[in-house]
N, C-alpha and C. Protein backbone atom coordinates (compact mmCIF):
# COMPACT_ATOMS: atom_id res chain seq x y z
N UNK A 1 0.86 -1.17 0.00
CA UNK A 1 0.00 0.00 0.00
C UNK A 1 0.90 1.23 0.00
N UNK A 2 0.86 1.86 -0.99
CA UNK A 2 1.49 3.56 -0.98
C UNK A 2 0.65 4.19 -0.25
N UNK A 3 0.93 5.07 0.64
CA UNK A 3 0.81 5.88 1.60
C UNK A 3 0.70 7.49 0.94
N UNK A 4 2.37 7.63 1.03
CA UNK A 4 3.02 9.03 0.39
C UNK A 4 2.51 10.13 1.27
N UNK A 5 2.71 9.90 2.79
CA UNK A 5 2.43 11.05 3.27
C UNK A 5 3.11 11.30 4.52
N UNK A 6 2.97 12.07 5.06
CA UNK A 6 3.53 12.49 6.50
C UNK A 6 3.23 10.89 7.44
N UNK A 7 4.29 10.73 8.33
CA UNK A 7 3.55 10.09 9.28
C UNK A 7 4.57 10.00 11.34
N UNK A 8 3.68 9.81 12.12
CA UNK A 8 4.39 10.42 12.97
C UNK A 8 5.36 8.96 13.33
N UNK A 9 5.85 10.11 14.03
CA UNK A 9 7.40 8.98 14.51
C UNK A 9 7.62 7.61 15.12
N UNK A 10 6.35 6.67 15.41
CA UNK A 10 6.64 5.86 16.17
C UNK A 10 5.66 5.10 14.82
N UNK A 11 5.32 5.39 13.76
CA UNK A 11 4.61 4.48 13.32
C UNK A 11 5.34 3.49 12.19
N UNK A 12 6.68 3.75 11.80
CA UNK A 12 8.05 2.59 11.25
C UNK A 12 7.93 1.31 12.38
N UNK A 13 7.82 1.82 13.79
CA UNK A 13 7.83 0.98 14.56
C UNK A 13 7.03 -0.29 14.76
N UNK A 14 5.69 0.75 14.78
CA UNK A 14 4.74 -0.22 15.13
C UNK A 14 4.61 -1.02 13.74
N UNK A 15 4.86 -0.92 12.33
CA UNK A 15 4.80 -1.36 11.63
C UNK A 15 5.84 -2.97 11.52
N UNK A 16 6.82 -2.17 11.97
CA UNK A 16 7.59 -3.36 12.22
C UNK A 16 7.50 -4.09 13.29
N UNK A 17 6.90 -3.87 14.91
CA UNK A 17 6.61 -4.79 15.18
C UNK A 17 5.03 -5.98 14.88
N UNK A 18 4.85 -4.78 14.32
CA UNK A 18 3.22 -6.34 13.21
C UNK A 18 4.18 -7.17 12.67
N UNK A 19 5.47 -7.12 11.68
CA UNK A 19 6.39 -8.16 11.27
C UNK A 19 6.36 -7.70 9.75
N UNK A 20 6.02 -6.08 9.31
CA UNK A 20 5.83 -6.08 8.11
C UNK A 20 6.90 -5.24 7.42
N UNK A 21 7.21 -4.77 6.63
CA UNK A 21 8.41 -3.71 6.43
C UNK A 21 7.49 -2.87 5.45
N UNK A 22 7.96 -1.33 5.73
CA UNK A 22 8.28 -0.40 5.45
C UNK A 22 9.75 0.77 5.32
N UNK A 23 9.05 1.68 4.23
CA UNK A 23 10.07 2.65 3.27
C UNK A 23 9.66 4.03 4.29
N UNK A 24 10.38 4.54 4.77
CA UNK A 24 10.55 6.02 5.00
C UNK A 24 11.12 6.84 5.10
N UNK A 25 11.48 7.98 4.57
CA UNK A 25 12.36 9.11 4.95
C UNK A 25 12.20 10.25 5.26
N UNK A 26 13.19 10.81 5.23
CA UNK A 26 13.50 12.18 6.45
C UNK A 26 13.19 13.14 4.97
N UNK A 27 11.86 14.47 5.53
CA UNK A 27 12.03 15.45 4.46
C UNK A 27 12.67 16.33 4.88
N UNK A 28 12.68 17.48 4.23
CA UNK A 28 13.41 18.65 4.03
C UNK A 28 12.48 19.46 5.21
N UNK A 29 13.00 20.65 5.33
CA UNK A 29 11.83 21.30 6.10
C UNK A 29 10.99 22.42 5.58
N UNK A 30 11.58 22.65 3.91
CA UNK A 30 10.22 22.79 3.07
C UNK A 30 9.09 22.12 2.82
N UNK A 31 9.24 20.39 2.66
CA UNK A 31 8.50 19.70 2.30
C UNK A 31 7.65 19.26 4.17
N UNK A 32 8.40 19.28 4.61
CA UNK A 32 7.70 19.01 6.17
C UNK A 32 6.58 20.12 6.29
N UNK A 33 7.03 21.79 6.26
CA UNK A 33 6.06 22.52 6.14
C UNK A 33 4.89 22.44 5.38
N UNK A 34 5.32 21.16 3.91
CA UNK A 34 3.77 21.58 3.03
C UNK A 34 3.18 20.28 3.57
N UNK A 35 3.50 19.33 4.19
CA UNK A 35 2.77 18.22 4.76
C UNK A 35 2.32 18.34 5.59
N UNK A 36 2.94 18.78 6.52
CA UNK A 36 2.11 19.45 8.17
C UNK A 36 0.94 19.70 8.01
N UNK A 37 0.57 20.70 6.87
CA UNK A 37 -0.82 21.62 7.11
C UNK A 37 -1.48 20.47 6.24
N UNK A 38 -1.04 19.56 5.34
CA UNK A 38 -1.75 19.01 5.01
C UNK A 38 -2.56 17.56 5.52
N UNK A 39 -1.38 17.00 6.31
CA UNK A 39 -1.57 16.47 8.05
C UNK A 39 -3.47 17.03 8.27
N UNK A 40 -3.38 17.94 8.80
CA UNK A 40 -4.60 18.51 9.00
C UNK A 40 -5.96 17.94 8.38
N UNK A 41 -5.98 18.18 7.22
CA UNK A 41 -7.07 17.66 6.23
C UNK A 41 -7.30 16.11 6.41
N UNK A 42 -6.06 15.21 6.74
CA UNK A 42 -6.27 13.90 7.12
C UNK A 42 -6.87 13.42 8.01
N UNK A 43 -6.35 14.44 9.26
CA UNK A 43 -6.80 14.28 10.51
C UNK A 43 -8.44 15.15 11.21
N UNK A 44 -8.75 16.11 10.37
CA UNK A 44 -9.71 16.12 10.45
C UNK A 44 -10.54 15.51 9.84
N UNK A 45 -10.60 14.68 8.38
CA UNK A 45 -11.51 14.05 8.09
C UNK A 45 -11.43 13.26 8.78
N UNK A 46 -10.68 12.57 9.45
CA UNK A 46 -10.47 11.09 10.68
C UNK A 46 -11.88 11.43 11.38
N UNK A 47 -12.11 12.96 11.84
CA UNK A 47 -13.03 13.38 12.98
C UNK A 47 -14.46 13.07 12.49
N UNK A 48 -14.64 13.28 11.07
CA UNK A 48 -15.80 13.50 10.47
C UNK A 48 -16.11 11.83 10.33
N UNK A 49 -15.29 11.01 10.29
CA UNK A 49 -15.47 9.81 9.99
C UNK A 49 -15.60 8.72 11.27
N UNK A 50 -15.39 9.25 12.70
CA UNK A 50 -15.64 8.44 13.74
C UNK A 50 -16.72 7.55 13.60
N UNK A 51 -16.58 6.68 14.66
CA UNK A 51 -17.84 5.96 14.55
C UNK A 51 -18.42 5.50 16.40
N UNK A 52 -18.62 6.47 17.15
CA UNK A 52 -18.29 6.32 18.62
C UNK A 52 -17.64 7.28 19.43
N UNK A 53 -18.05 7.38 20.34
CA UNK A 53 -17.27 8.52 21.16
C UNK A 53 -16.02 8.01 21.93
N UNK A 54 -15.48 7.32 21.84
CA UNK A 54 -14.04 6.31 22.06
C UNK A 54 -12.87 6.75 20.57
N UNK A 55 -13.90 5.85 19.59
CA UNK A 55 -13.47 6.36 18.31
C UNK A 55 -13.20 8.16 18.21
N UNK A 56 -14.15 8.69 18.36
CA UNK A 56 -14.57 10.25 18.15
C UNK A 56 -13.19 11.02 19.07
N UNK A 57 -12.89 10.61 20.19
CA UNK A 57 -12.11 10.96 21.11
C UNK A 57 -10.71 10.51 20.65
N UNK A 58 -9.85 9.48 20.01
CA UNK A 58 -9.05 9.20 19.40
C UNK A 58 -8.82 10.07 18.43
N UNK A 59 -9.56 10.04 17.23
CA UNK A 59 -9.79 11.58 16.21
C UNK A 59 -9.35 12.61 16.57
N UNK A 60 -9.65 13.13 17.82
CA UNK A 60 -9.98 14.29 18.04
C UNK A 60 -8.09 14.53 18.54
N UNK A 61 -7.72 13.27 19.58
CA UNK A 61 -6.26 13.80 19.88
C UNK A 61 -5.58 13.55 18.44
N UNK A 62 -5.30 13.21 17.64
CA UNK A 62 -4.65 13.30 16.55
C UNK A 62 -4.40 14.59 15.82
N UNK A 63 -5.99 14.84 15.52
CA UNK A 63 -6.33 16.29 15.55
C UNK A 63 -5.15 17.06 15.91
N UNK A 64 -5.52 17.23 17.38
CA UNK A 64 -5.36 18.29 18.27
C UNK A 64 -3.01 17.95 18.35
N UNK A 65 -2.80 16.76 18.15
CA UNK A 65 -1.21 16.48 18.17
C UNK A 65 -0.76 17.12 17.04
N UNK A 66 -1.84 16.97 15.76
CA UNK A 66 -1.50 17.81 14.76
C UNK A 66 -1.31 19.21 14.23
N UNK A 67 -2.42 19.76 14.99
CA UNK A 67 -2.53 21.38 15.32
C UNK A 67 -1.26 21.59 15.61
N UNK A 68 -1.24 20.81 16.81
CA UNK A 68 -0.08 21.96 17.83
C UNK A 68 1.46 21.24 17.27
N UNK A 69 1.82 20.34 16.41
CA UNK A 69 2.78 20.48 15.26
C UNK A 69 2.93 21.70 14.30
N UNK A 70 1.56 22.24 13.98
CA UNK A 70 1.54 22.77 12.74
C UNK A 70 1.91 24.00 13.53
N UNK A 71 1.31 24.54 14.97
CA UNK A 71 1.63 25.78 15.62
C UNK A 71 3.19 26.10 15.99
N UNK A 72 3.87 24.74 16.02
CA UNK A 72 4.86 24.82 16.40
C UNK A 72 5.57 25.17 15.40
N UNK A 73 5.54 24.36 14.26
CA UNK A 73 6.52 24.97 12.89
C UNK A 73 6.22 26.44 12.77
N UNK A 74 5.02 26.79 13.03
CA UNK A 74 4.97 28.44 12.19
C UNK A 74 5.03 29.05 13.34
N UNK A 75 5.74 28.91 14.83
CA UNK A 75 6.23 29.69 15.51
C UNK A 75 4.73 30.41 15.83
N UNK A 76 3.85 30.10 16.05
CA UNK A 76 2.62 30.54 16.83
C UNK A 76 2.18 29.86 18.36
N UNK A 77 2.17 31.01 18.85
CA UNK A 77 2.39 30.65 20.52
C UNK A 77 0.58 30.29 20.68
N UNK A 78 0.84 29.98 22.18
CA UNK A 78 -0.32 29.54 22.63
C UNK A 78 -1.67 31.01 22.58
N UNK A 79 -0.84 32.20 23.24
CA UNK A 79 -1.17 33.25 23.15
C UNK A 79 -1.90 33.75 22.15
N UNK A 80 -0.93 33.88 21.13
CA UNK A 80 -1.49 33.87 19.46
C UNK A 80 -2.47 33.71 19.40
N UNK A 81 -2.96 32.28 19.69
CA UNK A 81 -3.88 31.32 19.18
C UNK A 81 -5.10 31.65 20.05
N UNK A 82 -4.88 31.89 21.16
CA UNK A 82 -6.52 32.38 21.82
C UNK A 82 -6.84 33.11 21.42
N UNK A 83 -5.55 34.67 21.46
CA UNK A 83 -6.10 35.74 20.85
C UNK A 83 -7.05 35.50 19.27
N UNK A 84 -6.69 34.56 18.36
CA UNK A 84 -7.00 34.62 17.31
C UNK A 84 -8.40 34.08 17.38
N UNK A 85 -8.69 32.76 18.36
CA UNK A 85 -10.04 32.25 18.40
C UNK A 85 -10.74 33.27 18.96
N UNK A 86 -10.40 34.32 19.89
CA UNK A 86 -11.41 35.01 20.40
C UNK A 86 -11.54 36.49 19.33
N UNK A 87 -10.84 36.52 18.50
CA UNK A 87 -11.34 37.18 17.25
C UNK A 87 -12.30 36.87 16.41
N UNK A 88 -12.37 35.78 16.08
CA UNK A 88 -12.88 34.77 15.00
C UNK A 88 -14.20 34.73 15.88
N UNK A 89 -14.16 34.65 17.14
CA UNK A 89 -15.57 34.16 17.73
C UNK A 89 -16.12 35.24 17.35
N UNK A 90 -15.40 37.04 17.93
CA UNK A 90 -16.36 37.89 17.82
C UNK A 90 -16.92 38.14 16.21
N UNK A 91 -15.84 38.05 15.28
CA UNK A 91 -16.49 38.00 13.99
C UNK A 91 -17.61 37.51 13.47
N UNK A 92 -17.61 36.29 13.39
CA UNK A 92 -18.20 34.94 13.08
C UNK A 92 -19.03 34.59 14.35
N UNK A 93 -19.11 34.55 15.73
CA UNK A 93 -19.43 33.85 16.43
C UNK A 93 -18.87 32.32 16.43
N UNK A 94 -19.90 31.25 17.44
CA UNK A 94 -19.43 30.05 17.62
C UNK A 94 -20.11 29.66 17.19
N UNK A 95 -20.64 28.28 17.78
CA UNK A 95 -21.84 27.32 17.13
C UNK A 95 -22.83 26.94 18.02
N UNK A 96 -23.04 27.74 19.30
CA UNK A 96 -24.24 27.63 20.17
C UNK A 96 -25.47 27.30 19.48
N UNK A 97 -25.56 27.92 18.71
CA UNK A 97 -27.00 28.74 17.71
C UNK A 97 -27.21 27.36 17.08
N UNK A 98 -26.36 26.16 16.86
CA UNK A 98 -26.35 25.44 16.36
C UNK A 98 -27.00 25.72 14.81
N UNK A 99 -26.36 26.11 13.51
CA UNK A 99 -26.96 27.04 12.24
C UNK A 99 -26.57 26.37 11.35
N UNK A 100 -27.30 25.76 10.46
CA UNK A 100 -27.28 25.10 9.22
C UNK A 100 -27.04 26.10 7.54
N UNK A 101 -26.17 26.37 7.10
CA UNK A 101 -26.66 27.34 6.64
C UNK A 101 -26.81 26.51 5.08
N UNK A 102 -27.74 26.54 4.38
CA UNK A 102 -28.02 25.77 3.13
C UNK A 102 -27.64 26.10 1.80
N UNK A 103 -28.00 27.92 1.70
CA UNK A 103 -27.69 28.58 0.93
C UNK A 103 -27.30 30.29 0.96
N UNK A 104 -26.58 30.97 0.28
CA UNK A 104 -26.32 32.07 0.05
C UNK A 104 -26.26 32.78 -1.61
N UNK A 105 -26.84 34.08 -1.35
CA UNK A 105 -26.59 35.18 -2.88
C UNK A 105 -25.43 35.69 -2.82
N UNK A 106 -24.07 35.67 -1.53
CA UNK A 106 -23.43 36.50 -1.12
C UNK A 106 -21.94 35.28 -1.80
N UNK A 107 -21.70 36.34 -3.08
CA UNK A 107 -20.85 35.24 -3.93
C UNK A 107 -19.37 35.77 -3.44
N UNK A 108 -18.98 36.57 -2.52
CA UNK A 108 -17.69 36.86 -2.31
C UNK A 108 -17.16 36.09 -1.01
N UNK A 109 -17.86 35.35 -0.49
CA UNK A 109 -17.63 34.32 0.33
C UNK A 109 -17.35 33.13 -0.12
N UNK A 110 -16.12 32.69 0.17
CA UNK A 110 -15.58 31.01 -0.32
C UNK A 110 -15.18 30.42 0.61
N UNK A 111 -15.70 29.20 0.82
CA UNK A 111 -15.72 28.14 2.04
C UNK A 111 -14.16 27.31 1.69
N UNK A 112 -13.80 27.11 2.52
CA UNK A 112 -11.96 26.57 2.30
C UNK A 112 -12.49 24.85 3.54
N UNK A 113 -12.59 24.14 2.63
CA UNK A 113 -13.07 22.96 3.06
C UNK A 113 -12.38 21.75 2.28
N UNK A 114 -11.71 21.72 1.80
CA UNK A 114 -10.57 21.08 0.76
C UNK A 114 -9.51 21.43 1.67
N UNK A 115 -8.01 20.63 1.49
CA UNK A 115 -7.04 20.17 2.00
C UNK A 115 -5.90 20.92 0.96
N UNK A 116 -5.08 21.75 1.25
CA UNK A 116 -4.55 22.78 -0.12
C UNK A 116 -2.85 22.28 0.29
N UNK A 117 -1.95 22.17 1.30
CA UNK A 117 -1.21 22.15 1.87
C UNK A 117 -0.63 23.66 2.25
N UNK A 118 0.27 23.73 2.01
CA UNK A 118 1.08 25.20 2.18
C UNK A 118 1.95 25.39 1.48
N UNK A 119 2.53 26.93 0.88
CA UNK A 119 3.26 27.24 0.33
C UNK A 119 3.65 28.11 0.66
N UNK A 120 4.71 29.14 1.08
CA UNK A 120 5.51 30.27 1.43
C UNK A 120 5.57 31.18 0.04
């Protein structure tokens, strides 16, 4: 099975102790940067795809190991990051309201829901 993607550090291991072999190498830290964010898109669809709140809760730390990889490469502190959610809340709000939204006329809005990686 080709893979071709990021994967974290202990999983050569566990592969090899199932008794199976695997290929991996060390990227650059250009190419680490465009996988990281793309990390993301994997790991959140993981979330969308649970099946259980055991399952759902597994997802979710992967997730969340992945974030705070991706915060770490781009040198964004913890700080940063509240400040930024509590921007975003006042903008946008949260999801109390629980809001479906179905449709819009308002064509200068584009939903970023696809997996893009990164580029500098």
């Amino acid at each position: 099975i080709y893979y071709n993607k990021l994967c974290r550090d202990n999983v050569p291991d566990i592969i090899a102790a199932k008794g199976f072999e695997c290929d991996v190498r060390e990227v650059d830290h250009d190419e680490y940067r465009r996988e990281i964010v793309r990390k993301v898109y994997e790991e959140a669809s993981g979330v969308s795809n649970h099946s259980g709140r055991e399952s759902l809760l597994k997802e979710l730390a992967d997730l969340v190991i992945t974030l705070d990889a991706v915060s770490k490469e781009f040198g964004i502190t913890d700080e940063e990051l509240d400040e930024a959610v509590e921007k975003s809340i006042e903008e946008k709000g949260g999801y109390e309201s629980m809001l479906y939204l179905s449709w819009s006329s308002d064509t200068e809005y584009l939903s970023r829901d696809q997996g893009k990686g990164f580029d500098d």
